[in-house]
C-alpha atoms as a PDB file:
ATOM      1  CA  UNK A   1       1.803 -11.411  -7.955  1.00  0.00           C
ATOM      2  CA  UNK A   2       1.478  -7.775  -9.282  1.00  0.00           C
ATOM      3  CA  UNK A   3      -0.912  -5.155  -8.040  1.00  0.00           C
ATOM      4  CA  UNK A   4      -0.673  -1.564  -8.664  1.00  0.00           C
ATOM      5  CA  UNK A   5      -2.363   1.262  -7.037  1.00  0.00           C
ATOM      6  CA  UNK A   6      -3.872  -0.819  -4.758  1.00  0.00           C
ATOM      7  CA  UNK A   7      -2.662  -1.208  -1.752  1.00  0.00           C
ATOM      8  CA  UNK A   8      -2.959   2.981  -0.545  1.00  0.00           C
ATOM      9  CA  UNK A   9      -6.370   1.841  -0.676  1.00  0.00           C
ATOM     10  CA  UNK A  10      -6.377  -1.041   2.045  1.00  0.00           C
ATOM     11  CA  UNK A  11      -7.244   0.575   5.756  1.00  0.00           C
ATOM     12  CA  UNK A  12      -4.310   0.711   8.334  1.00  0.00           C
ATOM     13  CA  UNK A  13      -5.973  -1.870  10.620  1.00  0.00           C
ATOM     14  CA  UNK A  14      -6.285  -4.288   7.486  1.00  0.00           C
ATOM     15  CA  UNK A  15      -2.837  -4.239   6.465  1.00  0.00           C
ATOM     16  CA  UNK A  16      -2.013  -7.358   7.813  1.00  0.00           C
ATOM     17  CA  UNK A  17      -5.029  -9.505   6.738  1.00  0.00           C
ATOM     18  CA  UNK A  18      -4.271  -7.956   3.400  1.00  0.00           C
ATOM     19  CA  UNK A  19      -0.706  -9.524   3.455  1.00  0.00           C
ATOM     20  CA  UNK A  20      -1.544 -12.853   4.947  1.00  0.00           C
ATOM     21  CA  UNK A  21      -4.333 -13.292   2.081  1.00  0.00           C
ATOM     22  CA  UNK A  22      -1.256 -12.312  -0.522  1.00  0.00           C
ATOM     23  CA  UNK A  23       0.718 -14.547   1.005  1.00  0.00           C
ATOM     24  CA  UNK A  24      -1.888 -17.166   0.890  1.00  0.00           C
ATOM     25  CA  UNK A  25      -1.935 -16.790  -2.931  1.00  0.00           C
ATOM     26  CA  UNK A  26       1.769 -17.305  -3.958  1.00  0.00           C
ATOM     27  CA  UNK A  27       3.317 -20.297  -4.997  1.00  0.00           C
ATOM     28  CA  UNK A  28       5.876 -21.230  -3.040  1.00  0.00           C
ATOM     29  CA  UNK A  29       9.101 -19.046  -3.751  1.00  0.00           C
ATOM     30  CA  UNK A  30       6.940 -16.693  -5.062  1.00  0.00           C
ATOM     31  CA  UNK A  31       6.602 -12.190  -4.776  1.00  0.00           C
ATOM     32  CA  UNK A  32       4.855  -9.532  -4.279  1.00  0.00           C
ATOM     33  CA  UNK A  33       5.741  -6.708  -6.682  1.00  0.00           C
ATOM     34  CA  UNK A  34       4.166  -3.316  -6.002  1.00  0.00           C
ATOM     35  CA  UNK A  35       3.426   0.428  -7.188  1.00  0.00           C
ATOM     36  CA  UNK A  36       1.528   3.546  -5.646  1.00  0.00           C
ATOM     37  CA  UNK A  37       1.717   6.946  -4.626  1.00  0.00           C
ATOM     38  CA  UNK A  38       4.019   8.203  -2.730  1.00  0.00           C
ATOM     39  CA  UNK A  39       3.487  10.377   0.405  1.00  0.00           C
ATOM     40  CA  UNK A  40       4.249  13.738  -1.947  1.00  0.00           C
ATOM     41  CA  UNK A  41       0.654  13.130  -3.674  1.00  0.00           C
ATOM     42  CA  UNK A  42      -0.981  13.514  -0.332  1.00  0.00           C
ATOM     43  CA  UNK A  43      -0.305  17.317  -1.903  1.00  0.00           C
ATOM     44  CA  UNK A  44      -2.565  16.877  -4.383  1.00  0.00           C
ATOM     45  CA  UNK A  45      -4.871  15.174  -2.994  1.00  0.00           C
ATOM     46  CA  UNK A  46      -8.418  15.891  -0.753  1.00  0.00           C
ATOM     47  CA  UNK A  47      -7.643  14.373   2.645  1.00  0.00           C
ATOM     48  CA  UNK A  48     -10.174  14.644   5.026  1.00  0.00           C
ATOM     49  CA  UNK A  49      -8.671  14.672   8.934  1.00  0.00           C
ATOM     50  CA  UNK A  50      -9.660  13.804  12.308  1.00  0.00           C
ATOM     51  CA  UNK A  51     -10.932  10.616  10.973  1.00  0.00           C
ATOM     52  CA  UNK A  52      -9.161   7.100  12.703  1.00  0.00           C
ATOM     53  CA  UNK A  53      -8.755   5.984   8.815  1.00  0.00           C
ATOM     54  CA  UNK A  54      -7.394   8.352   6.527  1.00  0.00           C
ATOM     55  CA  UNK A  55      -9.736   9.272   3.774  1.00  0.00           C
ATOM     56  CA  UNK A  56     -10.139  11.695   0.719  1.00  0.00           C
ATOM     57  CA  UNK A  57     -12.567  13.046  -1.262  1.00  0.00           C
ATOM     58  CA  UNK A  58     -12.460  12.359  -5.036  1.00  0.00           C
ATOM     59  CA  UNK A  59     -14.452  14.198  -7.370  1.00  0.00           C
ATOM     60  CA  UNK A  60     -15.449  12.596 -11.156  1.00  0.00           C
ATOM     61  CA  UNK A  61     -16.074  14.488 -14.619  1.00  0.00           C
ATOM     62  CA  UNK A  62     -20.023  14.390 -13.797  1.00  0.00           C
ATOM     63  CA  UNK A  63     -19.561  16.280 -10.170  1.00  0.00           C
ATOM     64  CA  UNK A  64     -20.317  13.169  -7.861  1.00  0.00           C
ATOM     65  CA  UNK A  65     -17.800  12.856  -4.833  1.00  0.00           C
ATOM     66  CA  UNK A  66     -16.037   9.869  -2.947  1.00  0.00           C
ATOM     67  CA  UNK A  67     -14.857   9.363   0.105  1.00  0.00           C
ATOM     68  CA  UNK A  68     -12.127   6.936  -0.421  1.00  0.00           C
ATOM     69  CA  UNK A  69      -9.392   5.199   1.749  1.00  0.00           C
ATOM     70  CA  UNK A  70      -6.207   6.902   0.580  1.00  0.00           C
ATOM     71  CA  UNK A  71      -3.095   5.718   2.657  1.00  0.00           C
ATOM     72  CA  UNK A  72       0.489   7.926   1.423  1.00  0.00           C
ATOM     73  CA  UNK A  73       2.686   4.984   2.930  1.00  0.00           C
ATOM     74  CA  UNK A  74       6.261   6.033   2.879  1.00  0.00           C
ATOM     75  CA  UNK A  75       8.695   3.270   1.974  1.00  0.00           C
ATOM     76  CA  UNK A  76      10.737   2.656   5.286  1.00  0.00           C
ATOM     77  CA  UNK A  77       7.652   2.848   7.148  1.00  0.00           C
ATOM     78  CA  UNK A  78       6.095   0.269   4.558  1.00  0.00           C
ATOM     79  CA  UNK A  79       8.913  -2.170   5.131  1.00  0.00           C
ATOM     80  CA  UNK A  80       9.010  -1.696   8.768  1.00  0.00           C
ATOM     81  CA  UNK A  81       5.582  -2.797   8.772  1.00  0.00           C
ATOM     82  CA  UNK A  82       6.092  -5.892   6.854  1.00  0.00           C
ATOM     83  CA  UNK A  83       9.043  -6.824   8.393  1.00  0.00           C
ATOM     84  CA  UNK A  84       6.830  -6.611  11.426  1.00  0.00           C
ATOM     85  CA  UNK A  85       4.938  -9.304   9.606  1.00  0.00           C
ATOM     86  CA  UNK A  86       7.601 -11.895   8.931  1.00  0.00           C
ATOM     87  CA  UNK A  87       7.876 -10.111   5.012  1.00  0.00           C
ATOM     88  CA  UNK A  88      11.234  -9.038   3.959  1.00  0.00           C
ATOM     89  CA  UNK A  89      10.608  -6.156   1.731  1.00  0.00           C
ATOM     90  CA  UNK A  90      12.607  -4.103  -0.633  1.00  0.00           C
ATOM     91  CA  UNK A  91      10.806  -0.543  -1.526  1.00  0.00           C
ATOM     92  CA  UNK A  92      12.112   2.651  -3.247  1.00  0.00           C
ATOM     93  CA  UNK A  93      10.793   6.028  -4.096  1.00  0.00           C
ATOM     94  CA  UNK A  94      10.809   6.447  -8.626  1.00  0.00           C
ATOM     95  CA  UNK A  95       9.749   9.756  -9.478  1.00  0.00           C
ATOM     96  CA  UNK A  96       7.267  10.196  -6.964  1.00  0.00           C
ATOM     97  CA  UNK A  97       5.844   6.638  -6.517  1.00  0.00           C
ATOM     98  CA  UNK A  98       7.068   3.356  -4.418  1.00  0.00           C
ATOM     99  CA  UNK A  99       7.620   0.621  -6.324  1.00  0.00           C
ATOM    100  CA  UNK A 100       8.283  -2.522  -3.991  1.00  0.00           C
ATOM    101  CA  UNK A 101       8.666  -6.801  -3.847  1.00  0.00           C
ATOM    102  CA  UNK A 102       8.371  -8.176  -0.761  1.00  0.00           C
ATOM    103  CA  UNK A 103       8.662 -12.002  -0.247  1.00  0.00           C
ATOM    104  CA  UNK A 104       6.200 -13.669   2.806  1.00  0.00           C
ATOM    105  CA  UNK A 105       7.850 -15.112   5.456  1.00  0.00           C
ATOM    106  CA  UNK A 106       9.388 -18.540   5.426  1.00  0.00           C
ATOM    107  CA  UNK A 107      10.545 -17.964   1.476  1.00  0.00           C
ATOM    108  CA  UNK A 108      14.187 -18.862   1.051  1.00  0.00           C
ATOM    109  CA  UNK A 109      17.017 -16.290   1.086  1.00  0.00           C
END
């Protein structure tokens, strides 16, 4: 499976129910490719703090405004954190962005 930009958008406490549901989806043998931001666009981004899930603002072309989940995982963290969850994981920084596959647990070496 493929999924881009998605997953800074899934809330800490989620994370796992997130990866359990992708690892319901694969066929057996199967990955879990990745892309997002890296923790550098926090920079550019809105972040609202103080808040037990982190959150920014994004403003559209017409002037509305969004509070959004925005997490900035950084790779070793990321792959600590599935490793935690039986994944193994394989995630690097590319100009700014972490592109990773991780494999669920019980997949073959």
């Amino acid at each position: 499976m493929f999924f881009a930009f998605w997953l800074s958008h899934v809330p800490p406490a989620r994370l796992p129910g997130f990866w359990n549901t992708a690892a319901s989806a694969l066929a057996p043998g199967g990955k879990a490719v990745f892309i997002d931001d890296g923790p550098a666009a926090a920079a550019e981004e809105d972040v609202l703090s103080g808040r037990p899930t982190p959150v920014a603002v994004r403003r559209l072309d017409d002037g509305s405004q969004y509070r959004i989940v925005k997490v900035f995982h950084d790779p070793s963290s990321l792959t600590a954190d599935l490793t935690a969850l039986g994944w193994s994981a394989h995630i690097r920084l590319v100009a700014g962005k972490f592109i990773g596959v991780a494999e669920p647990p019980g997949t073959p070496a």
